[in-house]
C-alpha atoms as a PDB file:
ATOM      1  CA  UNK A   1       1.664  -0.015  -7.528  1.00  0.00           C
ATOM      2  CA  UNK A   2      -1.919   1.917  -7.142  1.00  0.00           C
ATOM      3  CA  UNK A   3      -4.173   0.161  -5.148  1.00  0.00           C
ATOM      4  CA  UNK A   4      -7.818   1.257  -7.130  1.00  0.00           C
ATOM      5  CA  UNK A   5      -9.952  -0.269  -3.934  1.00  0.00           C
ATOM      6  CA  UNK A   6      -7.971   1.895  -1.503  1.00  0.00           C
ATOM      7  CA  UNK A   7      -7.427   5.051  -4.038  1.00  0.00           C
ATOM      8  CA  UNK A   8      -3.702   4.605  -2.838  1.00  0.00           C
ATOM      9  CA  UNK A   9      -0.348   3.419  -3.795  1.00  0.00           C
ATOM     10  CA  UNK A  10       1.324   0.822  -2.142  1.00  0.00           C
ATOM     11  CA  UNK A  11       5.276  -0.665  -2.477  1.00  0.00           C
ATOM     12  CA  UNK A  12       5.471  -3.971  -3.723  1.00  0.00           C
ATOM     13  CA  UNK A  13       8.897  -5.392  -2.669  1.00  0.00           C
ATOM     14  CA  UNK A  14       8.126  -8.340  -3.764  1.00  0.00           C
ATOM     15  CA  UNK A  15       8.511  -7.558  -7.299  1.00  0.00           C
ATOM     16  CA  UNK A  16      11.444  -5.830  -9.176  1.00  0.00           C
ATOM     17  CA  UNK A  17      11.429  -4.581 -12.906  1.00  0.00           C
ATOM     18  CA  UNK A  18      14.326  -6.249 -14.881  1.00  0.00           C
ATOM     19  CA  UNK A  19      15.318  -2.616 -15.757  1.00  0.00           C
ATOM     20  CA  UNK A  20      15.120   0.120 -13.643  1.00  0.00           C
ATOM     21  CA  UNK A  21      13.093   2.945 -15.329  1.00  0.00           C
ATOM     22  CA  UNK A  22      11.553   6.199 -14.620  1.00  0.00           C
ATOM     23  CA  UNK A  23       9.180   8.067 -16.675  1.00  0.00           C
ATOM     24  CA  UNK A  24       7.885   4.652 -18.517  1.00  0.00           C
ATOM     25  CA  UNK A  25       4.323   4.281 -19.388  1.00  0.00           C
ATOM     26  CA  UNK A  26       1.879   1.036 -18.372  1.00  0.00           C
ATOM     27  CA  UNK A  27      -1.139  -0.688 -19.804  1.00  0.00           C
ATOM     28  CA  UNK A  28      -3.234  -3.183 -18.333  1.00  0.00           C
ATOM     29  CA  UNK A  29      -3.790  -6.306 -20.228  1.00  0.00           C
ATOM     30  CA  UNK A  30      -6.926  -9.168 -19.734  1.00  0.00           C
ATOM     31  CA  UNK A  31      -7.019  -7.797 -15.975  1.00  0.00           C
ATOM     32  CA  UNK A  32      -3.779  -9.905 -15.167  1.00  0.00           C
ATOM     33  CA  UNK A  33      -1.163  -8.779 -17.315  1.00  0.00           C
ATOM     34  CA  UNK A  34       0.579  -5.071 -16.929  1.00  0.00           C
ATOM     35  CA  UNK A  35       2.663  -3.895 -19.794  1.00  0.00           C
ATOM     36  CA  UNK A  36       5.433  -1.765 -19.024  1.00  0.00           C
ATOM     37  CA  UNK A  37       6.991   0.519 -22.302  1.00  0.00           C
ATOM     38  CA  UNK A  38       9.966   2.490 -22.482  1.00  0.00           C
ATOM     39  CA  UNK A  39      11.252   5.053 -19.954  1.00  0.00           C
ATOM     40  CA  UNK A  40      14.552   6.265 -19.078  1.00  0.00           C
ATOM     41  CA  UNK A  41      17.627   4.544 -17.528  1.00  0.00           C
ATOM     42  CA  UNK A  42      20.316   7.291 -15.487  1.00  0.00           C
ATOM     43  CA  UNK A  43      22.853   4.748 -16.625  1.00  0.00           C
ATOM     44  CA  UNK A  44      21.492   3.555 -20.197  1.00  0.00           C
ATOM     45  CA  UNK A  45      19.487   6.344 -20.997  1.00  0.00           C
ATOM     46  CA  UNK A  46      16.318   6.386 -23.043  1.00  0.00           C
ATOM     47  CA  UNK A  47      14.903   2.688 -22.997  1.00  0.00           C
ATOM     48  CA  UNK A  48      12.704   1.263 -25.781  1.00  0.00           C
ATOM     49  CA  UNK A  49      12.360  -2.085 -23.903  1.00  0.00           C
ATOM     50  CA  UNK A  50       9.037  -3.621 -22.739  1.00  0.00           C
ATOM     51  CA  UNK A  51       8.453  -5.531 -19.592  1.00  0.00           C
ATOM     52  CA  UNK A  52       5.360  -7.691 -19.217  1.00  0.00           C
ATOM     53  CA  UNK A  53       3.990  -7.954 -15.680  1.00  0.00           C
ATOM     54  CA  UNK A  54       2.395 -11.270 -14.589  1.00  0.00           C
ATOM     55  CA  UNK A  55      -0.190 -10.009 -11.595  1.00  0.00           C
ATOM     56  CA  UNK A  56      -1.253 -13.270 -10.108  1.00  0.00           C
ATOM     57  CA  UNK A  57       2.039 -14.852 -10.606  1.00  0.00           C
ATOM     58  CA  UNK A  58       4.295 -12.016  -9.437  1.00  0.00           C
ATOM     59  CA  UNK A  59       6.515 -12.606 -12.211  1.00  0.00           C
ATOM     60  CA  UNK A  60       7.983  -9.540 -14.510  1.00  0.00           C
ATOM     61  CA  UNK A  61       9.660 -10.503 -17.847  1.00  0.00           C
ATOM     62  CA  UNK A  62      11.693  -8.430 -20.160  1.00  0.00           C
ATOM     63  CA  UNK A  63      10.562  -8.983 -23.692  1.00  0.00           C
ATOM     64  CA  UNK A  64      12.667  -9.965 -26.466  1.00  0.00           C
ATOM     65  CA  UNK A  65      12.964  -6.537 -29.307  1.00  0.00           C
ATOM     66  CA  UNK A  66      11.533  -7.585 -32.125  1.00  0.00           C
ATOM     67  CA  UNK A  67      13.844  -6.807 -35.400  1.00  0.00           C
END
């Protein structure tokens, strides 16, 4: 995670995707809420999941796709 006060990134064991992901892109949300989209998976390949990011709560969820 990137630490804007500090202009550095930091680990945050605390806190584990549900998928394990390079190459995904984020978006913060309301200042709380980081959205996590896509990526790639060595063992799944390409992913077209979405992970939502609870900041204060330090809670990750893997969204439900939408069909």
């Amino acid at each position: 995670m990137y630490n804007v006060e500090k202009d550095k990134w930091v680990s945050n064991e605390e806190v584990q995707l549900c998928v394990a992901r390079s190459q995904a892109s984020a978006s913060l949300f309301n200042d709380n809420t980081i959205f996590i989209f896509g990526g790639y998976n060595k063992e799944v390949g390409t992913l077209n999941s979405i992970e939502r990011y609870d900041i204060r709560a330090k809670k990750v969820t893997l969204l439900p796709d939408i069909k």
